[in-house]
PDB file of N, CA and C in Angstrom:
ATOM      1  N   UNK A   1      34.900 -20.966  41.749  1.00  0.00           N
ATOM      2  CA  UNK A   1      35.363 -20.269  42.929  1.00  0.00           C
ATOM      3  C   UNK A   1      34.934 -18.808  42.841  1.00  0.00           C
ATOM      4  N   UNK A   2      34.178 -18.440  43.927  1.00  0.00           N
ATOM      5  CA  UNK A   2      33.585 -16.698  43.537  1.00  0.00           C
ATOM      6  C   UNK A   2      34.722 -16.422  45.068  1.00  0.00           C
ATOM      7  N   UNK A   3      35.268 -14.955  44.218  1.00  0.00           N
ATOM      8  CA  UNK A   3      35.833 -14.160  44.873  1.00  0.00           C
ATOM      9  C   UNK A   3      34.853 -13.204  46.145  1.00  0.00           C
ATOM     10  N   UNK A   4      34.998 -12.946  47.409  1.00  0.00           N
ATOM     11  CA  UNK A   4      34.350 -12.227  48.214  1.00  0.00           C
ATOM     12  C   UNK A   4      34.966 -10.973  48.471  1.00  0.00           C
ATOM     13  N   UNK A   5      35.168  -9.696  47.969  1.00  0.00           N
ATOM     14  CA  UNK A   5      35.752  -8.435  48.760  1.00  0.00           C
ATOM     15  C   UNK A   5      34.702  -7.884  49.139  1.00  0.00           C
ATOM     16  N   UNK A   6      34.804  -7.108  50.250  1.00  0.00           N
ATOM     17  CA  UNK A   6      33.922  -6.297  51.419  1.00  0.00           C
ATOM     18  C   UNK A   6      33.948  -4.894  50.227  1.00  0.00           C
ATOM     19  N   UNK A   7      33.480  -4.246  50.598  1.00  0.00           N
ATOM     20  CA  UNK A   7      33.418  -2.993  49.906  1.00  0.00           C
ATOM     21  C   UNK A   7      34.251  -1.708  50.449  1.00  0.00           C
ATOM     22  N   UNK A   8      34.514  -2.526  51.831  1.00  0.00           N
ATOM     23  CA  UNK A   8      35.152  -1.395  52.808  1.00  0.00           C
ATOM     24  C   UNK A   8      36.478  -1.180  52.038  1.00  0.00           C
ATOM     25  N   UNK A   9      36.830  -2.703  51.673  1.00  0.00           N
ATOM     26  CA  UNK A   9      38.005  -3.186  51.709  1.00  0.00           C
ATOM     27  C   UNK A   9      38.293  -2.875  49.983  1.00  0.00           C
ATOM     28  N   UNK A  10      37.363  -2.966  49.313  1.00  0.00           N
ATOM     29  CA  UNK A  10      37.186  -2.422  47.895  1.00  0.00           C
ATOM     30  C   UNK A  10      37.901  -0.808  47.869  1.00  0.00           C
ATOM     31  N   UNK A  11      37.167  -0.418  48.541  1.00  0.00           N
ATOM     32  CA  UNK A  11      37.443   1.000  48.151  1.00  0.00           C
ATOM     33  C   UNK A  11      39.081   1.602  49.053  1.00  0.00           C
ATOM     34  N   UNK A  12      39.631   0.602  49.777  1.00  0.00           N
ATOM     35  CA  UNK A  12      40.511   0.942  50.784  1.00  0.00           C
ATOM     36  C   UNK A  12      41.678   0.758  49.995  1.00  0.00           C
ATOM     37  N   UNK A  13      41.338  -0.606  49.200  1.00  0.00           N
ATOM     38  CA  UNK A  13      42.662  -0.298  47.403  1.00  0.00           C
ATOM     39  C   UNK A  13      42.237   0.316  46.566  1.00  0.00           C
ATOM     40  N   UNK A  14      41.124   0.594  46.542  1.00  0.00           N
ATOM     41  CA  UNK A  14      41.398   1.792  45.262  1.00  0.00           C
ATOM     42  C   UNK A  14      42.089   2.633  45.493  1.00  0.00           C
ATOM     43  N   UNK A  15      41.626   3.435  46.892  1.00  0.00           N
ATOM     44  CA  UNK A  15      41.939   4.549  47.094  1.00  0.00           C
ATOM     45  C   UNK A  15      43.864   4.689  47.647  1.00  0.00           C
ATOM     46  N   UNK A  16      43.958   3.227  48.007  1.00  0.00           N
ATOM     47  CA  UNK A  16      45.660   3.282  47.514  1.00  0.00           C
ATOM     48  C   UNK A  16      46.042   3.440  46.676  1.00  0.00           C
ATOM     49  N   UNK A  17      45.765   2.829  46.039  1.00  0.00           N
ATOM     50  CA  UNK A  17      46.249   2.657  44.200  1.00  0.00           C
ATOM     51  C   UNK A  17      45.946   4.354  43.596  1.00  0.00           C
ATOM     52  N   UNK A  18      45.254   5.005  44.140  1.00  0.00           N
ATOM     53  CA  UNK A  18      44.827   6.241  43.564  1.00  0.00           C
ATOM     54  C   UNK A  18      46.045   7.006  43.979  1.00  0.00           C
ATOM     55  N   UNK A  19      46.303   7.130  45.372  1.00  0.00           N
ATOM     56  CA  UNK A  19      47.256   7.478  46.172  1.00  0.00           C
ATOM     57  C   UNK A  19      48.659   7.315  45.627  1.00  0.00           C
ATOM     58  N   UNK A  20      48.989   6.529  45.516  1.00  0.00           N
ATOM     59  CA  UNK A  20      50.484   5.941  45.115  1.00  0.00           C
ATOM     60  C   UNK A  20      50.368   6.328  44.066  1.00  0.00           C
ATOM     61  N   UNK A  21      49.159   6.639  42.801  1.00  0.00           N
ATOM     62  CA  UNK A  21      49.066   7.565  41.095  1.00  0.00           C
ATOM     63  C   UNK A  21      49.790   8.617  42.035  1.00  0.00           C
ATOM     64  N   UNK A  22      48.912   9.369  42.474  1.00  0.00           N
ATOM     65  CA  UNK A  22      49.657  10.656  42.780  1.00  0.00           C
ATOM     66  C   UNK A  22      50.563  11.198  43.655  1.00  0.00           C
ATOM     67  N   UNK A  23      51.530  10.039  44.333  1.00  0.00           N
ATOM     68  CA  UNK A  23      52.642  10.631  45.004  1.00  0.00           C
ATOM     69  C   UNK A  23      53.572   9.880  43.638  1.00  0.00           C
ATOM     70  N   UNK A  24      53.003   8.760  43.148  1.00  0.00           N
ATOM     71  CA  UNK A  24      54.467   8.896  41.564  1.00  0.00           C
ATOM     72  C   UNK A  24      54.640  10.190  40.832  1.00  0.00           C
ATOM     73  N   UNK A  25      53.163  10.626  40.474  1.00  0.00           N
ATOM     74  CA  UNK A  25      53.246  11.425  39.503  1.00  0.00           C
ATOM     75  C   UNK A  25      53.815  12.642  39.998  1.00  0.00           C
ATOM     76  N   UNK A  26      53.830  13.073  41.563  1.00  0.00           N
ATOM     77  CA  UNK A  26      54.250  14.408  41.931  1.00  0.00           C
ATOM     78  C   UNK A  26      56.101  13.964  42.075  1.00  0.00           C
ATOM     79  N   UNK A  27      56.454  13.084  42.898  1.00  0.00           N
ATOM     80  CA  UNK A  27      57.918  12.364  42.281  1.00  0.00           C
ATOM     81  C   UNK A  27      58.365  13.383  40.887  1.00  0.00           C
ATOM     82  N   UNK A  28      57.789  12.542  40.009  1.00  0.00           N
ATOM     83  CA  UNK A  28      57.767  12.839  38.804  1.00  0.00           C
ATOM     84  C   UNK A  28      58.299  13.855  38.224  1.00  0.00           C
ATOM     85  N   UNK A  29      57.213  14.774  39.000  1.00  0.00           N
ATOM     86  CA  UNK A  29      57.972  16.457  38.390  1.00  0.00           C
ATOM     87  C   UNK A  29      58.373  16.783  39.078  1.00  0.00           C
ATOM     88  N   UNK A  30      58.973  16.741  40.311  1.00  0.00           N
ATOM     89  CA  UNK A  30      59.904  17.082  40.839  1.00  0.00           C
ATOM     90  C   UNK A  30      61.178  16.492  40.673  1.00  0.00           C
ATOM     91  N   UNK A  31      61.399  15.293  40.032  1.00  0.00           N
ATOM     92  CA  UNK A  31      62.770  14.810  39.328  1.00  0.00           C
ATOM     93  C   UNK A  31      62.623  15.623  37.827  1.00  0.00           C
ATOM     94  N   UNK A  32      61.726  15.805  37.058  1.00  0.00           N
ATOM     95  CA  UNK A  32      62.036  16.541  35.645  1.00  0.00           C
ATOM     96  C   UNK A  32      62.225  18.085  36.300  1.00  0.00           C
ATOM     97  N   UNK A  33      61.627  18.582  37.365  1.00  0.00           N
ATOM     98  CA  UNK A  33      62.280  20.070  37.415  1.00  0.00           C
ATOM     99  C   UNK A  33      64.077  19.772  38.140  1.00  0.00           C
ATOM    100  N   UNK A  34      64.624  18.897  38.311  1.00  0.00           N
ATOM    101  CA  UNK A  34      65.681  19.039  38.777  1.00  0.00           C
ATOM    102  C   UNK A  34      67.038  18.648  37.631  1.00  0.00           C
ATOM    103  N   UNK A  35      66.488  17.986  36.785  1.00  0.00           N
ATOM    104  CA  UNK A  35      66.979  17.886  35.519  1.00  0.00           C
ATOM    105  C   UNK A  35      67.762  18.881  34.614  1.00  0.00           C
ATOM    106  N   UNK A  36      68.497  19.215  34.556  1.00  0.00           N
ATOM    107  CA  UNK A  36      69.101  20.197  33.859  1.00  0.00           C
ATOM    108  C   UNK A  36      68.802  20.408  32.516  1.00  0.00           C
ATOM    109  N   UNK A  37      68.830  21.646  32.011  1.00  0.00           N
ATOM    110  CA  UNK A  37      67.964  21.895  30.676  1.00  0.00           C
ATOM    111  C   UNK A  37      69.168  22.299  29.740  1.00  0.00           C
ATOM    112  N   UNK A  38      69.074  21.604  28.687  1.00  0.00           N
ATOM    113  CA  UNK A  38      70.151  20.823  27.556  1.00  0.00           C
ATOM    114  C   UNK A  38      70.301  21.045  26.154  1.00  0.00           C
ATOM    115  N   UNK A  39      71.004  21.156  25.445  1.00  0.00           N
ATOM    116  CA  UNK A  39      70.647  21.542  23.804  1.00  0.00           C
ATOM    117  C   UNK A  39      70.065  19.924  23.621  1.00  0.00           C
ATOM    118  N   UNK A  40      69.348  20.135  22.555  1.00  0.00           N
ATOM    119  CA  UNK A  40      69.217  18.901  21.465  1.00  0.00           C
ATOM    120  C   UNK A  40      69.460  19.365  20.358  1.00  0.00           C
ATOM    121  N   UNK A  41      70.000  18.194  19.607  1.00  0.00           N
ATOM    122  CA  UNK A  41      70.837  18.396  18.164  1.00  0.00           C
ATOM    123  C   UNK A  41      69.939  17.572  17.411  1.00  0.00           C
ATOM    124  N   UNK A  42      69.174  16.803  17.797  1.00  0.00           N
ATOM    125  CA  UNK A  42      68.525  15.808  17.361  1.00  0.00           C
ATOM    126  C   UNK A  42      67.000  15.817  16.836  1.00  0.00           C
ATOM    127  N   UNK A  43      66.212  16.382  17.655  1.00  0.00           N
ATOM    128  CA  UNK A  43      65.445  16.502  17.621  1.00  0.00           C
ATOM    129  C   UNK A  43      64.735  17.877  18.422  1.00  0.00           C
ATOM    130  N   UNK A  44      63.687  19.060  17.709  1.00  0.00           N
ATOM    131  CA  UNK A  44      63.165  19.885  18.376  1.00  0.00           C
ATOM    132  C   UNK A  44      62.087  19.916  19.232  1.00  0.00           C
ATOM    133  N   UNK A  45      62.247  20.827  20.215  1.00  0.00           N
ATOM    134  CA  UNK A  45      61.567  20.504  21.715  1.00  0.00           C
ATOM    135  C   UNK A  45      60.141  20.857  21.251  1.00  0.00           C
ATOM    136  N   UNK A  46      59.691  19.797  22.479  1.00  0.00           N
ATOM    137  CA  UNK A  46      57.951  19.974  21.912  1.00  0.00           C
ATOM    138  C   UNK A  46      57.123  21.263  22.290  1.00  0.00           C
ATOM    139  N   UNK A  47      55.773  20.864  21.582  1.00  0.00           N
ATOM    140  CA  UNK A  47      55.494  22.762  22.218  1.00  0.00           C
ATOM    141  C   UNK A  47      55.182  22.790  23.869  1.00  0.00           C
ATOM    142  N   UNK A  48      55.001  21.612  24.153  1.00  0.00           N
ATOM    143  CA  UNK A  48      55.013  22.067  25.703  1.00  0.00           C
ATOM    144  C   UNK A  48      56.600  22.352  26.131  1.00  0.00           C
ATOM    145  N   UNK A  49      57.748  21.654  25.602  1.00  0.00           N
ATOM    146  CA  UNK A  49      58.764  22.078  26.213  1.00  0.00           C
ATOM    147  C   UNK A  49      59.043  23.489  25.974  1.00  0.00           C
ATOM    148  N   UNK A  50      59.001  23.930  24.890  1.00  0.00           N
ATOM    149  CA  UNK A  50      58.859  25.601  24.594  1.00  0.00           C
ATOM    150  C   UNK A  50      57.837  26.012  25.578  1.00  0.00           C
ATOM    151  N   UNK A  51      56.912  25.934  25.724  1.00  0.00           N
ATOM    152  CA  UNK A  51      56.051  26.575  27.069  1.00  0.00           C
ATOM    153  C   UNK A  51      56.490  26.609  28.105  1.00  0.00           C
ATOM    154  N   UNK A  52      56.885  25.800  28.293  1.00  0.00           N
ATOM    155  CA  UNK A  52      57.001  25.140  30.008  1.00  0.00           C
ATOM    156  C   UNK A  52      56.301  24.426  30.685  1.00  0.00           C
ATOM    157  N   UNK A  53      55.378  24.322  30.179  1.00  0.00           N
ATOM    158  CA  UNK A  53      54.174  23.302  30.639  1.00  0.00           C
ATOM    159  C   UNK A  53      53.859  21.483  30.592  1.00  0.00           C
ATOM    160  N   UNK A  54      55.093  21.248  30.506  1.00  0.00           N
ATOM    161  CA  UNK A  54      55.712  19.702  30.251  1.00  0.00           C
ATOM    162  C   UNK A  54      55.128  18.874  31.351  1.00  0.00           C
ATOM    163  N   UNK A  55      55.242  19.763  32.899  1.00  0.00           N
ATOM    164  CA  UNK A  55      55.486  18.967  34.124  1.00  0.00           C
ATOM    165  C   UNK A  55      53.619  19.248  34.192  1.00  0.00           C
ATOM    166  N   UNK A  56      52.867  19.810  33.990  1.00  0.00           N
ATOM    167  CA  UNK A  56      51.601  20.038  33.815  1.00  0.00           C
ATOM    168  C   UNK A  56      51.136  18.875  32.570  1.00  0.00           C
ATOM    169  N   UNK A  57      51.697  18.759  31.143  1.00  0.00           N
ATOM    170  CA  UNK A  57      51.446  17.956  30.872  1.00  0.00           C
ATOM    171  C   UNK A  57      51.192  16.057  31.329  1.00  0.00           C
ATOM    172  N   UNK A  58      52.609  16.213  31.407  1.00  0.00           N
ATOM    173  CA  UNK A  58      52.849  14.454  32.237  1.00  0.00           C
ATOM    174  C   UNK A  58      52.059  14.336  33.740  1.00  0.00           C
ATOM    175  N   UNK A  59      51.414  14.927  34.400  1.00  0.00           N
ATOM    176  CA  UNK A  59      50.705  15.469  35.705  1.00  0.00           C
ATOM    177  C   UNK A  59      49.303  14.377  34.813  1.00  0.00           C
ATOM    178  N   UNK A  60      48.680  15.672  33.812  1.00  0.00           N
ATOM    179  CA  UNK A  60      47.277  15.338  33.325  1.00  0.00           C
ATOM    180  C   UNK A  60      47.618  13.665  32.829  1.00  0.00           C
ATOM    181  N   UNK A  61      48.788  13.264  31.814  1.00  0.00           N
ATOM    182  CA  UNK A  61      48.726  12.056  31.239  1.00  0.00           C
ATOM    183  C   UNK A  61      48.828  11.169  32.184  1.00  0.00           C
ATOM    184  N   UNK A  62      49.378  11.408  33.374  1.00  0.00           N
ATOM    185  CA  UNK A  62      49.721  10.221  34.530  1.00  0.00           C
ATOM    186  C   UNK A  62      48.443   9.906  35.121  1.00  0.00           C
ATOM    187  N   UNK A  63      47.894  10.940  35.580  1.00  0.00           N
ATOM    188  CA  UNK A  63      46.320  10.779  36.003  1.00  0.00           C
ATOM    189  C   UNK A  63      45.234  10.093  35.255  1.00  0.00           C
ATOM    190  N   UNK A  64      45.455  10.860  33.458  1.00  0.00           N
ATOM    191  CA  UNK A  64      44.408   9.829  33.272  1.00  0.00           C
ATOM    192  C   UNK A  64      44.495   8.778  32.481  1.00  0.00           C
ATOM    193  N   UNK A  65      46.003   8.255  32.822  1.00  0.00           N
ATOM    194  CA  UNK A  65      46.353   6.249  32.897  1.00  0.00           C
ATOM    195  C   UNK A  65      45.657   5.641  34.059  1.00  0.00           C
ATOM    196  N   UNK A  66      45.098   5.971  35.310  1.00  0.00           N
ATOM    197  CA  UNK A  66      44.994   5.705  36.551  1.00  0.00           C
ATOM    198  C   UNK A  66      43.644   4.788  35.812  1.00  0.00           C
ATOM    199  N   UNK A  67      43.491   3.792  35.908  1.00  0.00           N
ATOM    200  CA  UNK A  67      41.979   3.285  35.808  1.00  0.00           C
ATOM    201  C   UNK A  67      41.691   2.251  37.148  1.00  0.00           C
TER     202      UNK A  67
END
């Protein structure tokens, strides 16, 4: 059985699937900036959490899971 997709139609899910990457990933940091910022007893914050650059991090890692 050979599968037939159009190309129109090829690129019309990718480019969903690309889409829906980046309205999760913006979601995303906008639920971790609303998060309230917390001691840990447990374990020390990473160096992006000392930066601030966390929501920049998980941004780049979400993107390039997208395959």
């Amino acid at each position: 059985m050979k599968l037939s997709i159009a190309k129109g139609e090829l690129l019309k899910n990718t480019l969903k699937i690309i889409l829906i990457g980046i309205i999760t990933t913006i979601s995303r940091i906008i639920g971790q900036f609303l998060i309230p910022a917390g001691e840990q007893s447990i374990l020390e914050p990473s160096a992006f959490a000392i930066s601030g650059t966390m929501p920049l991090a998980f941004t780049i890692y979400g993107i390039s899971r997208i395959r």
